[in-house]
Each structure stands twice: as C-alpha cells, then as structure tokens.
N, C-alpha and C. Protein backbone atom coordinates (compact mmCIF):
# COMPACT_ATOMS: atom_id res chain seq x y z
N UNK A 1 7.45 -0.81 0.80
CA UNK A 1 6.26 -1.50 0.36
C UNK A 1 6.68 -2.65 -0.54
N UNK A 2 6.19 -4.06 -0.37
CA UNK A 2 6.50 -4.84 -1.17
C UNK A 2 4.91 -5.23 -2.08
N UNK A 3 5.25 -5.48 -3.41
CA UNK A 3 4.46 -5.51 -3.98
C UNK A 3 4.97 -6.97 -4.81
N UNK A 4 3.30 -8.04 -4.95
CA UNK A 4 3.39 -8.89 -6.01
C UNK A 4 2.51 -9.35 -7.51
N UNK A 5 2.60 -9.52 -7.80
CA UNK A 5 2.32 -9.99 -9.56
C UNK A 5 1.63 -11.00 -10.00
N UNK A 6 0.54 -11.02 -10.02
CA UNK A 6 -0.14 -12.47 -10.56
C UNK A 6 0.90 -12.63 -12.16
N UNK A 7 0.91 -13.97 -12.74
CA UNK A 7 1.19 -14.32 -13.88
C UNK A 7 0.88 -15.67 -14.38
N UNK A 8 0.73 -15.92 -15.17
CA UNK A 8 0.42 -16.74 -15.89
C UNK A 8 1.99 -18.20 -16.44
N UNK A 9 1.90 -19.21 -15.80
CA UNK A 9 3.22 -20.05 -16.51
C UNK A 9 3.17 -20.25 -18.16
N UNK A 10 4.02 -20.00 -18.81
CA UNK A 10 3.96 -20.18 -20.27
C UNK A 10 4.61 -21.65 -20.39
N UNK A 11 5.67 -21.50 -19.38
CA UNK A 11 6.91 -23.09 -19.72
C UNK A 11 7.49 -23.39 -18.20
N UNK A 12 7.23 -24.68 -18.15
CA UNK A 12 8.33 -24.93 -17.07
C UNK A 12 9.58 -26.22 -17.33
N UNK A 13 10.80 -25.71 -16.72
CA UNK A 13 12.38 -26.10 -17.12
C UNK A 13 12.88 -26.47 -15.91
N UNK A 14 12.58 -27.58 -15.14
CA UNK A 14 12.82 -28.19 -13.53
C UNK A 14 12.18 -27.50 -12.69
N UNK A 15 13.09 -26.39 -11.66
CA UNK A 15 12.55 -25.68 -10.81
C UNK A 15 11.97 -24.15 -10.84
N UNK A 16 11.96 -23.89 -12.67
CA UNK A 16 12.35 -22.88 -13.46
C UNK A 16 10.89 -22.36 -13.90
N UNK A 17 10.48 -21.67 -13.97
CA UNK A 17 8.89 -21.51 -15.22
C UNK A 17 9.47 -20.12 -15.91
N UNK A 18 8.99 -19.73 -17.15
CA UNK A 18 8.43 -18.24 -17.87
C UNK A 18 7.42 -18.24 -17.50
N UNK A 19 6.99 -16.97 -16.96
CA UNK A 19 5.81 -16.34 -16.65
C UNK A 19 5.44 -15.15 -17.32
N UNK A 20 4.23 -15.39 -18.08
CA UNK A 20 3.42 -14.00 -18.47
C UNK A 20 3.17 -13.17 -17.42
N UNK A 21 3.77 -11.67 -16.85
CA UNK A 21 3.33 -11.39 -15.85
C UNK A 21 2.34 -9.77 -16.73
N UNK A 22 1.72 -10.03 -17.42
CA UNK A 22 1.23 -9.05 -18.10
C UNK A 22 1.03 -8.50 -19.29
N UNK A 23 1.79 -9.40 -19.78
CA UNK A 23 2.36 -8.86 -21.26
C UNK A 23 4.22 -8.50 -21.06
N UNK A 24 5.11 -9.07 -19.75
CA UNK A 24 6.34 -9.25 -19.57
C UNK A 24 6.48 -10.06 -19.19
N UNK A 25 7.48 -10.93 -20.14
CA UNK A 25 8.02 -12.56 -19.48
C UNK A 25 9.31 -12.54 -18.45
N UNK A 26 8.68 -13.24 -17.75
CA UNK A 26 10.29 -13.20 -16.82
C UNK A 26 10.24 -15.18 -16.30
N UNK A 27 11.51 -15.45 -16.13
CA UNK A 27 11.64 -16.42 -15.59
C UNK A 27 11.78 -16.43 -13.93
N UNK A 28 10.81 -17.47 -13.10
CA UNK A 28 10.64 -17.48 -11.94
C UNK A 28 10.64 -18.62 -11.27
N UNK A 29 11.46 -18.84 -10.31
CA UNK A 29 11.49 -19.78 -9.58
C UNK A 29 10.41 -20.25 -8.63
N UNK A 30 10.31 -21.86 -8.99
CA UNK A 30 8.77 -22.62 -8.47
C UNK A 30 9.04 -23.27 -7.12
N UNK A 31 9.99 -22.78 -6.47
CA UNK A 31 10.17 -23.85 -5.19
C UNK A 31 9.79 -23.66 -4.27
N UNK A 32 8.75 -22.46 -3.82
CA UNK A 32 7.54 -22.59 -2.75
C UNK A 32 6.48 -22.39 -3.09
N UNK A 33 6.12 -23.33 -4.21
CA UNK A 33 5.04 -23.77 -4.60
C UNK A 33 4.77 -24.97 -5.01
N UNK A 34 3.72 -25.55 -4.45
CA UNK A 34 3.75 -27.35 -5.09
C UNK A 34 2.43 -27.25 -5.90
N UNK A 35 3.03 -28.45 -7.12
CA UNK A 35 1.16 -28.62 -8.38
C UNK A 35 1.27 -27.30 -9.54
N UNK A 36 2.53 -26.38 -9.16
CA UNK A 36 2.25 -25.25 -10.47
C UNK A 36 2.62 -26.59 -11.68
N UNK A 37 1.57 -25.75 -12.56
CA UNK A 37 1.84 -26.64 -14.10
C UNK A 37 1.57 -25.30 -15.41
N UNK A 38 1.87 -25.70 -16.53
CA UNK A 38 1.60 -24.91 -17.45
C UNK A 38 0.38 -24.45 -17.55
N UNK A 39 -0.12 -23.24 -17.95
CA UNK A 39 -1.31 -22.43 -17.47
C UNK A 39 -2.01 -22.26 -16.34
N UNK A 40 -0.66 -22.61 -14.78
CA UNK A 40 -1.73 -22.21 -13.52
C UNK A 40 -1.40 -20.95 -13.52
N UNK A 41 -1.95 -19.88 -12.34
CA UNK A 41 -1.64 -18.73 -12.32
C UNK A 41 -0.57 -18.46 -10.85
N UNK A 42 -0.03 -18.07 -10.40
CA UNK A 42 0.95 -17.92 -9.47
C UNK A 42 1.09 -16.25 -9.53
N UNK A 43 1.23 -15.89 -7.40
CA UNK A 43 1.46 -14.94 -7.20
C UNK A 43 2.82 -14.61 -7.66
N UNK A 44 3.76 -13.76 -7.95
CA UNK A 44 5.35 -13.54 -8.21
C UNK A 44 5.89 -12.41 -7.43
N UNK A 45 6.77 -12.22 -6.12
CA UNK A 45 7.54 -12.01 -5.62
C UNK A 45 8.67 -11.95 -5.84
N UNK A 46 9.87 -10.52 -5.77
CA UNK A 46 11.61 -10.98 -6.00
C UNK A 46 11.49 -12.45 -6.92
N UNK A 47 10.95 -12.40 -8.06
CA UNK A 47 11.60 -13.40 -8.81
C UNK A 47 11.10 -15.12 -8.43
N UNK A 48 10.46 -15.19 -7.45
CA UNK A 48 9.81 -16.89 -6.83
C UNK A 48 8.21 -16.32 -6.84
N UNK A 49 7.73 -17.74 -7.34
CA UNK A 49 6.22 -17.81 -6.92
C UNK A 49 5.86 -17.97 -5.66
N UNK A 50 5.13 -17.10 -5.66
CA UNK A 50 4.63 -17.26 -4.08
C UNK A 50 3.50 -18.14 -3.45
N UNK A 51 2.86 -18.30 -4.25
CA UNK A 51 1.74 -19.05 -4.16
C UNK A 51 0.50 -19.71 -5.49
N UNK A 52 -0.31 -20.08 -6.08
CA UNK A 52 -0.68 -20.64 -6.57
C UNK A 52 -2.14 -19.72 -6.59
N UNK A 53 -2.54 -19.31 -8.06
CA UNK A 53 -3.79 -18.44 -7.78
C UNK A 53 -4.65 -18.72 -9.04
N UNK A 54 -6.13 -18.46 -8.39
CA UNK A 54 -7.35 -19.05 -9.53
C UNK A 54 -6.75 -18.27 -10.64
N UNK A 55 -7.65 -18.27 -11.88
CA UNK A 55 -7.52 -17.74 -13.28
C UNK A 55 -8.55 -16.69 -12.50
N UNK A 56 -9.95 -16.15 -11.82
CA UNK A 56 -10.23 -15.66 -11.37
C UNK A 56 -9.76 -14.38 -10.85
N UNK A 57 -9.02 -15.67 -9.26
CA UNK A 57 -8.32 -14.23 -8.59
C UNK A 57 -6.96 -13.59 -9.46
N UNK A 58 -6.22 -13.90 -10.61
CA UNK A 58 -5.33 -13.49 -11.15
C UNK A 58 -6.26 -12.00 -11.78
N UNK A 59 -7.78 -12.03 -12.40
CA UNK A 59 -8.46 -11.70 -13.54
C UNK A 59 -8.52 -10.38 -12.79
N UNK A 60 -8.98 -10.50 -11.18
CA UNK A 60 -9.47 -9.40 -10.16
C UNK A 60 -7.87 -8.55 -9.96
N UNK A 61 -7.03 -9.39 -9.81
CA UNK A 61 -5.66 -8.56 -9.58
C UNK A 61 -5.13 -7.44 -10.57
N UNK A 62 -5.71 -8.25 -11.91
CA UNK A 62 -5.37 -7.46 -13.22
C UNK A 62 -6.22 -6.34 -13.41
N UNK A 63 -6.73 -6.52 -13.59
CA UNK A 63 -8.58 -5.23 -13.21
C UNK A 63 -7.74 -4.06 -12.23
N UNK A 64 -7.87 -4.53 -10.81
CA UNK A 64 -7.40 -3.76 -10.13
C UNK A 64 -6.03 -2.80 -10.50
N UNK A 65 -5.01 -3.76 -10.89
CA UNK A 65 -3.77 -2.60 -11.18
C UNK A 65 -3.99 -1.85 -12.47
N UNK A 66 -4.84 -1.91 -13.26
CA UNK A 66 -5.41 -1.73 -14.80
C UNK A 66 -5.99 -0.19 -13.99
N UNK A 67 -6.99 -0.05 -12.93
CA UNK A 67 -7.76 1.08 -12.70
C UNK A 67 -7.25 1.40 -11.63
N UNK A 68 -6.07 1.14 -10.51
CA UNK A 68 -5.01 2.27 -9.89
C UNK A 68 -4.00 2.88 -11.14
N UNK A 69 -3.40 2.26 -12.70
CA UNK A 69 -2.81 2.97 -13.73
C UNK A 69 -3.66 3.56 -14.17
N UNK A 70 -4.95 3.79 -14.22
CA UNK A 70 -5.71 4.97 -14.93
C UNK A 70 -6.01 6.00 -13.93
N UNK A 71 -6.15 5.77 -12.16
CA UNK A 71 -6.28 6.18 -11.81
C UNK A 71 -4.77 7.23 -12.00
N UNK A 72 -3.68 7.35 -12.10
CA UNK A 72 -2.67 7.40 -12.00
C UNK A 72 -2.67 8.55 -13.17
N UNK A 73 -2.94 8.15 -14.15
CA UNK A 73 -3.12 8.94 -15.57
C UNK A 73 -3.63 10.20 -15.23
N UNK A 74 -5.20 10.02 -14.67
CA UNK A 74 -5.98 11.19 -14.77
C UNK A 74 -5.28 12.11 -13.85
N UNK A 75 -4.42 11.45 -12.23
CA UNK A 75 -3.81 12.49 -11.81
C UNK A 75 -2.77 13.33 -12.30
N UNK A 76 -2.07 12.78 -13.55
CA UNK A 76 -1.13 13.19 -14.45
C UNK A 76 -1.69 14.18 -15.41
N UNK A 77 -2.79 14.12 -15.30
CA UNK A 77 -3.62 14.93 -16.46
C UNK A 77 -3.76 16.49 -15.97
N UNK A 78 -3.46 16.32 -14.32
CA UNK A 78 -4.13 18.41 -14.05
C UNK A 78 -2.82 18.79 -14.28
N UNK A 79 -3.14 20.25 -14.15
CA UNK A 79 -2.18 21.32 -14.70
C UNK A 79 -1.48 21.51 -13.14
N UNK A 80 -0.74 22.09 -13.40
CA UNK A 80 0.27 22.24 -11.95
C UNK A 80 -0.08 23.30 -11.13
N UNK A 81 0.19 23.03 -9.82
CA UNK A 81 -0.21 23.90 -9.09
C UNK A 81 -2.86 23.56 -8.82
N UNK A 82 -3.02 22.67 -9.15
CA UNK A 82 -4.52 22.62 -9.42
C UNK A 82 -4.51 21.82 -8.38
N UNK A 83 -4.08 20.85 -7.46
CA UNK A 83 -4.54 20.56 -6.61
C UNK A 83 -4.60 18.76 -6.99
N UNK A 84 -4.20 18.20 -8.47
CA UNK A 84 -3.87 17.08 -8.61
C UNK A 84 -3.05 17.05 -9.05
C-alpha cells in the first residue's frame, strides 16, 4: 500500500522545500510540481511532491487521518480475546 501526506511548504531552497507534514518537518523535493510557493499545500510521496493541493483539500485529508487514528485507539482500547 502506498500512502501520501498533504503538507504545508514552510521554505523553499531551489528545487528543495521544508514541509509541515503535520506537526513533522521534512525536506521535499519540488520537481513534479510547477507554481509550489511558500504556504501552498502539496501532496508528499517517498520524499517529492506530488501534486499541488487546496488549503481545503489538505484540511479534509487531515480530518480524515485524525478519525482513522482515533478510530485506531478505540480498537486498542478492548480487552483481548473481545472481538476488537
């Protein structure tokens, strides 16, 4: 399963940006993406942006992985052997 990351650009350094991807910065490469600038939002893949995303659809992405980790919790919560 491959999975990607909305984030937020904090800085960009040529072909280079920091990205807020949550509250973790990582540096990510911008070269299949054209127009990223400081505060767009970008999908993040292995380390490259993948694409270019509203403040919106970043807001819906965050939501979503926010309530599959709680969903996640409560299954952590039964006792063993209960059936969660």
């Amino acid at each position: 399963m491959c999975l990607a990351v909305p984030g937020e650009i904090l800085s960009i350094d040529q072909s280079t940006a920091t990205v807020d991807l949550g509250g973790v910065r990582q540096d990510v490469r911008l070269d299949l993406v054209d127009n990223a600038s400081v505060g767009s939002y970008v999908l993040v893949h292995v380390g490259y942006a993948i694409q270019l995303m509203t403040p919106a659809e970043a807001k819906e992405t965050f939501a979503l992985f926010d309530e599959y980790a709680a969903a996640l919790e409560l299954e952590g919560e039964g006792e063993p052997g209960d059936g969660r």
